[in-house]
C-alpha atoms as a PDB file:
ATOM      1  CA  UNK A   1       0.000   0.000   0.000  1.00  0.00           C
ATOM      2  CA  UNK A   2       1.229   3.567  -0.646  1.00  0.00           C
ATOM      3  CA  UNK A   3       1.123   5.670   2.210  1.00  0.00           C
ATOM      4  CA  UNK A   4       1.790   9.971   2.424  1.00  0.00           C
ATOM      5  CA  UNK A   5       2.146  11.551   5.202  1.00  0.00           C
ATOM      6  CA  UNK A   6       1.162  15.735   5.246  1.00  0.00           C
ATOM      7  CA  UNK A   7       1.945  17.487   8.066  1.00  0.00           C
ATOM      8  CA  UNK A   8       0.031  20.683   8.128  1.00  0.00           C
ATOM      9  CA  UNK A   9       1.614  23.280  10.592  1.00  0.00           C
ATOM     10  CA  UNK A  10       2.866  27.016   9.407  1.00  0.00           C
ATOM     11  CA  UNK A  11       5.454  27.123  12.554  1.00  0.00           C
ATOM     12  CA  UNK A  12       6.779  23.534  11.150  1.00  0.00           C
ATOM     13  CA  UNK A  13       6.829  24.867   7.774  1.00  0.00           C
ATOM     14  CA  UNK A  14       8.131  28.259   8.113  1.00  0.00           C
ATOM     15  CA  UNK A  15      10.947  26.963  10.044  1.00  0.00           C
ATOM     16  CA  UNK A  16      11.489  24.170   8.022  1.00  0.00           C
ATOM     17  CA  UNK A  17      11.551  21.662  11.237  1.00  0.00           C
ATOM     18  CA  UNK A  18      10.634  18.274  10.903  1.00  0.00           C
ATOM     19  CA  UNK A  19       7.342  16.206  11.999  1.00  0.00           C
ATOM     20  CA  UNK A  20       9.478  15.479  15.570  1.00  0.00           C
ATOM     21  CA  UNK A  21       8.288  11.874  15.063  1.00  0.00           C
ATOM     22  CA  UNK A  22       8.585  11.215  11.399  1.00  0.00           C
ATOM     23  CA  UNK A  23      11.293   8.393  11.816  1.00  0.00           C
ATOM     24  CA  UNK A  24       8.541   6.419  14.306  1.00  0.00           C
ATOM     25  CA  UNK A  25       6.056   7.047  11.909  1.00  0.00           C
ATOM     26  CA  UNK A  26       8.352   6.073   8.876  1.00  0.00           C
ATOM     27  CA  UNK A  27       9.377   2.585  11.038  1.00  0.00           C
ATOM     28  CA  UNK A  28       5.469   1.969  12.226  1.00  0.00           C
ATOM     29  CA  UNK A  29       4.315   1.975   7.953  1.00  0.00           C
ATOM     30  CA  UNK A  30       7.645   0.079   7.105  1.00  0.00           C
ATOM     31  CA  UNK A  31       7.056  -2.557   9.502  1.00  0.00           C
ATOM     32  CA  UNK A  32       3.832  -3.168   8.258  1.00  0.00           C
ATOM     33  CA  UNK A  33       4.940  -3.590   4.635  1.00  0.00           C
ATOM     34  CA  UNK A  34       3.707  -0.942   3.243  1.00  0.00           C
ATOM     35  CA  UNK A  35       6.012   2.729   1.290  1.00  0.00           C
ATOM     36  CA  UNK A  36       5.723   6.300   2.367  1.00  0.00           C
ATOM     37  CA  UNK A  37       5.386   7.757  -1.096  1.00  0.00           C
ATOM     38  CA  UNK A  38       5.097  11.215   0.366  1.00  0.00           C
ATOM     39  CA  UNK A  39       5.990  13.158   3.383  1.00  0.00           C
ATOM     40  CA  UNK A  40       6.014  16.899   3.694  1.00  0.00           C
ATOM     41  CA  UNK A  41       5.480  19.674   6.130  1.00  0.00           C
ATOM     42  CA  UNK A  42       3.014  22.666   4.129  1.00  0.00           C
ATOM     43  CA  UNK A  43       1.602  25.197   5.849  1.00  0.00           C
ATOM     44  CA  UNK A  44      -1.969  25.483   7.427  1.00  0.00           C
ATOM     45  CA  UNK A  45      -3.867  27.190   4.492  1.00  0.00           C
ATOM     46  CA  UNK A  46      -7.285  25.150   3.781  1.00  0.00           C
ATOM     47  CA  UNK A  47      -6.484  25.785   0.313  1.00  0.00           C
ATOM     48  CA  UNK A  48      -3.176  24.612  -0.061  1.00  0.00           C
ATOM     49  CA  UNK A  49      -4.048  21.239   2.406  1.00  0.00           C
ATOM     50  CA  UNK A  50      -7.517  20.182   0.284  1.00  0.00           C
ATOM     51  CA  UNK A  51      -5.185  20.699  -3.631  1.00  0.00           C
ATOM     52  CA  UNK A  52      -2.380  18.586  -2.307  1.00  0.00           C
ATOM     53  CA  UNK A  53      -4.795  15.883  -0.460  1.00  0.00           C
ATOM     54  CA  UNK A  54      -6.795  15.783  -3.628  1.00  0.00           C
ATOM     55  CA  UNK A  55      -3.644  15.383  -6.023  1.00  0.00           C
ATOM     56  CA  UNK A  56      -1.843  12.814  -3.840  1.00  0.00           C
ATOM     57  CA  UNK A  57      -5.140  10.470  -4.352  1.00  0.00           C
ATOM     58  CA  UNK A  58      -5.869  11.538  -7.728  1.00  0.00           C
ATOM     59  CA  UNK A  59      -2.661  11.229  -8.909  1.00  0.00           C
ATOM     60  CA  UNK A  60      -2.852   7.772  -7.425  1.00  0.00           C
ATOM     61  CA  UNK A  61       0.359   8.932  -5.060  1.00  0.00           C
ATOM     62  CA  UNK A  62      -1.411   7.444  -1.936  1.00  0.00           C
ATOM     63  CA  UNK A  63      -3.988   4.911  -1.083  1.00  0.00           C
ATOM     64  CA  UNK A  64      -4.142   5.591   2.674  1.00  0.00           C
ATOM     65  CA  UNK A  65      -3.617  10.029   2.898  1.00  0.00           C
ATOM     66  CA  UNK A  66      -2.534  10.167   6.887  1.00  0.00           C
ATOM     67  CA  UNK A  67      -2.479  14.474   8.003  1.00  0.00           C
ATOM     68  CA  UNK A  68      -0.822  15.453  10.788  1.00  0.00           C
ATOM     69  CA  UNK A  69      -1.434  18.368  13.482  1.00  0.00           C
ATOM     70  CA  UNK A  70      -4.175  21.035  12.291  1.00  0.00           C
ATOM     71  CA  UNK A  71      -7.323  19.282  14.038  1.00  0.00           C
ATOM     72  CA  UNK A  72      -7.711  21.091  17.343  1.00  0.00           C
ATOM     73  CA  UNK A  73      -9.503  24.158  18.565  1.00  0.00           C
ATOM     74  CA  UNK A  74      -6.651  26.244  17.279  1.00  0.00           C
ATOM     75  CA  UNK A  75      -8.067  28.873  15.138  1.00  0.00           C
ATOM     76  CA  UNK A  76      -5.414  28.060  12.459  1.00  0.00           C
ATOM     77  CA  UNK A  77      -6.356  24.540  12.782  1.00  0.00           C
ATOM     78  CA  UNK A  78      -8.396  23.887   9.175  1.00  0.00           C
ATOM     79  CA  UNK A  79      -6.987  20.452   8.377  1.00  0.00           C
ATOM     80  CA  UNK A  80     -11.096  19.140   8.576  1.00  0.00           C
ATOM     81  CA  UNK A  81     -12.423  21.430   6.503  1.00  0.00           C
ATOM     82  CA  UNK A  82      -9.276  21.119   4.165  1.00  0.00           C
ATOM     83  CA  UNK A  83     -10.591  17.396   4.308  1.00  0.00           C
ATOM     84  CA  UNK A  84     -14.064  17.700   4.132  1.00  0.00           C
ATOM     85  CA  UNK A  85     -13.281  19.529   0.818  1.00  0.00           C
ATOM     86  CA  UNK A  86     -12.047  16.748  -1.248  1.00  0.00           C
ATOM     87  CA  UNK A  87     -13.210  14.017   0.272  1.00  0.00           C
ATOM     88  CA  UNK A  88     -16.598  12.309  -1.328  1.00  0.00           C
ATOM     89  CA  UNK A  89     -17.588  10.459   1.573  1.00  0.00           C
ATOM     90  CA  UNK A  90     -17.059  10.096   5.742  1.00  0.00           C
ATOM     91  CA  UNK A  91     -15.476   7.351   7.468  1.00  0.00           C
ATOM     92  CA  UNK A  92     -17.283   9.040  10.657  1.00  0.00           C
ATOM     93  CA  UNK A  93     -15.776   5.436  12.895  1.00  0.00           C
ATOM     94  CA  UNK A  94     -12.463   6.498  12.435  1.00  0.00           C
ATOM     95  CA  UNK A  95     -11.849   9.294  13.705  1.00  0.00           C
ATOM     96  CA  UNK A  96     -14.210   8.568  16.849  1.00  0.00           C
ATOM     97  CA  UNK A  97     -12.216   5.620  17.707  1.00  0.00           C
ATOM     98  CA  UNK A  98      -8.923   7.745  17.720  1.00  0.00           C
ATOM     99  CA  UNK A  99     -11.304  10.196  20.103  1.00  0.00           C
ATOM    100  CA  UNK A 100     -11.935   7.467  22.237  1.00  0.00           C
ATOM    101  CA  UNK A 101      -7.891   6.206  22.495  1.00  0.00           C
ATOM    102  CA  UNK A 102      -6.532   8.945  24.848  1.00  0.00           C
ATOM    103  CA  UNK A 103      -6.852   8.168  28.829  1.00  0.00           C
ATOM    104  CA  UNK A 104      -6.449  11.829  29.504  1.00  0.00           C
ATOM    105  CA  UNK A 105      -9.742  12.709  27.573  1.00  0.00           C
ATOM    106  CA  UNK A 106      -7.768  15.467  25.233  1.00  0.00           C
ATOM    107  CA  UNK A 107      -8.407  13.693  22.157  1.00  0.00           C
ATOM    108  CA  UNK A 108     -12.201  14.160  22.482  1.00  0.00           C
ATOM    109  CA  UNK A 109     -11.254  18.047  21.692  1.00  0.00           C
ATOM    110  CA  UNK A 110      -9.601  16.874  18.732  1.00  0.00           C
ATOM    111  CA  UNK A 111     -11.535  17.516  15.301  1.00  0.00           C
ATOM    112  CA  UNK A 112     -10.469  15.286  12.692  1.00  0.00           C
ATOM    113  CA  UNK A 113     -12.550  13.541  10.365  1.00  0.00           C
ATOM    114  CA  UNK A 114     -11.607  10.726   8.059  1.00  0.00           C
ATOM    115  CA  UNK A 115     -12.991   9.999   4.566  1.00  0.00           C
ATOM    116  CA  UNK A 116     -12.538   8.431   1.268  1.00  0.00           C
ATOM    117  CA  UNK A 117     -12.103   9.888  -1.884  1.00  0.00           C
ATOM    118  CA  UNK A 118     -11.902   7.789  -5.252  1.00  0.00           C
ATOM    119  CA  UNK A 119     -11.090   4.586  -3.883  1.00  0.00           C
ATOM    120  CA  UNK A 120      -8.401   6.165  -1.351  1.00  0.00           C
ATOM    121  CA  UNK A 121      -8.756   6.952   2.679  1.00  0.00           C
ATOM    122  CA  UNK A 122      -7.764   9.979   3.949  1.00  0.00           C
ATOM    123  CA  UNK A 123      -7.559  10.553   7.736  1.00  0.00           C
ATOM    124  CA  UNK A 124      -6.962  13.337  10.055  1.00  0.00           C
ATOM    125  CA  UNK A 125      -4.079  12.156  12.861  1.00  0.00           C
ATOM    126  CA  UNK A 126      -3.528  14.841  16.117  1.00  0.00           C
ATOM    127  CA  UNK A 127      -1.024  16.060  16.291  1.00  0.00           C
ATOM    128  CA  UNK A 128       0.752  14.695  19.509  1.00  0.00           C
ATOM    129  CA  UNK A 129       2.863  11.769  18.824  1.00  0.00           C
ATOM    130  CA  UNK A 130       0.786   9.489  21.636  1.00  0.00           C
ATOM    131  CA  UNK A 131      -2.292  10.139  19.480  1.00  0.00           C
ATOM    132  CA  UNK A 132      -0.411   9.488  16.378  1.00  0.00           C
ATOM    133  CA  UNK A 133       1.046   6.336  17.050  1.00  0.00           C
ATOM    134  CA  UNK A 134      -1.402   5.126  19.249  1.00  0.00           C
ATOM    135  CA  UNK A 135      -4.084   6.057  16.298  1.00  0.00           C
ATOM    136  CA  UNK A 136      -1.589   3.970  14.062  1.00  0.00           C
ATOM    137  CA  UNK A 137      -1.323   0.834  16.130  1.00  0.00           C
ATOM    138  CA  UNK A 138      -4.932   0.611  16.965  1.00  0.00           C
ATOM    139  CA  UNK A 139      -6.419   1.345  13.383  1.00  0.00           C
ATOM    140  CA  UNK A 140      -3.961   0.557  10.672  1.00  0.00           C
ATOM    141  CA  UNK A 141      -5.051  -2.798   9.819  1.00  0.00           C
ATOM    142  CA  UNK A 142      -8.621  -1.462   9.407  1.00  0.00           C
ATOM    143  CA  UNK A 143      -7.390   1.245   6.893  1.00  0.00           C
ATOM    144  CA  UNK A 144      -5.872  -1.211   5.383  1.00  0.00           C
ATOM    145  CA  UNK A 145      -8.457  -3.621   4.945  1.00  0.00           C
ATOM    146  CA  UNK A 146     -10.620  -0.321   3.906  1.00  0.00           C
ATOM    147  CA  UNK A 147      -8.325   0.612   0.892  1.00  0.00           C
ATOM    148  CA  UNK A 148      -8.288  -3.190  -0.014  1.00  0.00           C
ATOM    149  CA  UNK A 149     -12.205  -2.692  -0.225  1.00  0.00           C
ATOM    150  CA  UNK A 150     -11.966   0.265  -2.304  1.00  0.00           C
ATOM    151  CA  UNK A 151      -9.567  -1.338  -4.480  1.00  0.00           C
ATOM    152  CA  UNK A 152     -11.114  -4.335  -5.058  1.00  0.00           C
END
């Protein structure tokens, strides 16, 4: 399976630092078989999030689209209604089960959505690395069994 990997966060961008995590993340897909085809840092502009989520699945770049950071109550955070944008339809389990992973009960302020478009799943991570890889371990065999659905 291809896998990208957008991290949406200006102060990230601006400063050209990396996702703090990326290698776990990296190691986490790679153990599971699968290739990061894509992994960049762009800034938090709803425009500039929904044209590169829709041209990594329409390009066919990336059957599983993971974002992350921009899903909180920051008012810069647009990365779901980036999202919602381009996708055509909601995966509304997903992101409620990564809601529901957190024993410190942040997570339920978290925003993200999840959602296919074409036969591709796009899903909105936090942006803490707990929620991230405990997000990963708990639902990547379900988005991959998903994409293998849309795929056929």
């Amino acid at each position: 399976m291809k896998v990208a990997v957008v991290v949406t966060n200006t102060e990230y961008y601006l400063k050209k630092l990396p996702c703090p995590f990326k290698e776990k993340v990296e190691e986490f897909i790679g153990a599971n078989g699968d290739d990061i085809t894509f992994f960049e840092t762009i800034p938090s502009d709803r425009q500039v999030i929904s044209d590169i989520l829709g041209r990594l699945v329409d390009e066919k770049m990336a059957d599983l689209v993971l974002t992350i950071c921009g899903s909180g109550c920051n008012p810069a955070d647009i990365t779901p209604e980036a999202t919602l944008d381009v996708i055509d339809k909601q995966l509304p389990g997903i992101p409620e089960a990564i809601r529901s992973l957190n024993e410190k009960q942040r997570l339920v302020l978290n925003r993200g959505v999840a959602g296919i478009r074409n036969s591709s799943i796009i899903v909105n991570l936090p942006k803490k690395e707990m929620g991230v890889m405990e997000a990963l371990k708990k639902l990547y065999p379900q988005l991959k069994h998903g994409v293998d659905n849309l795929q056929g």
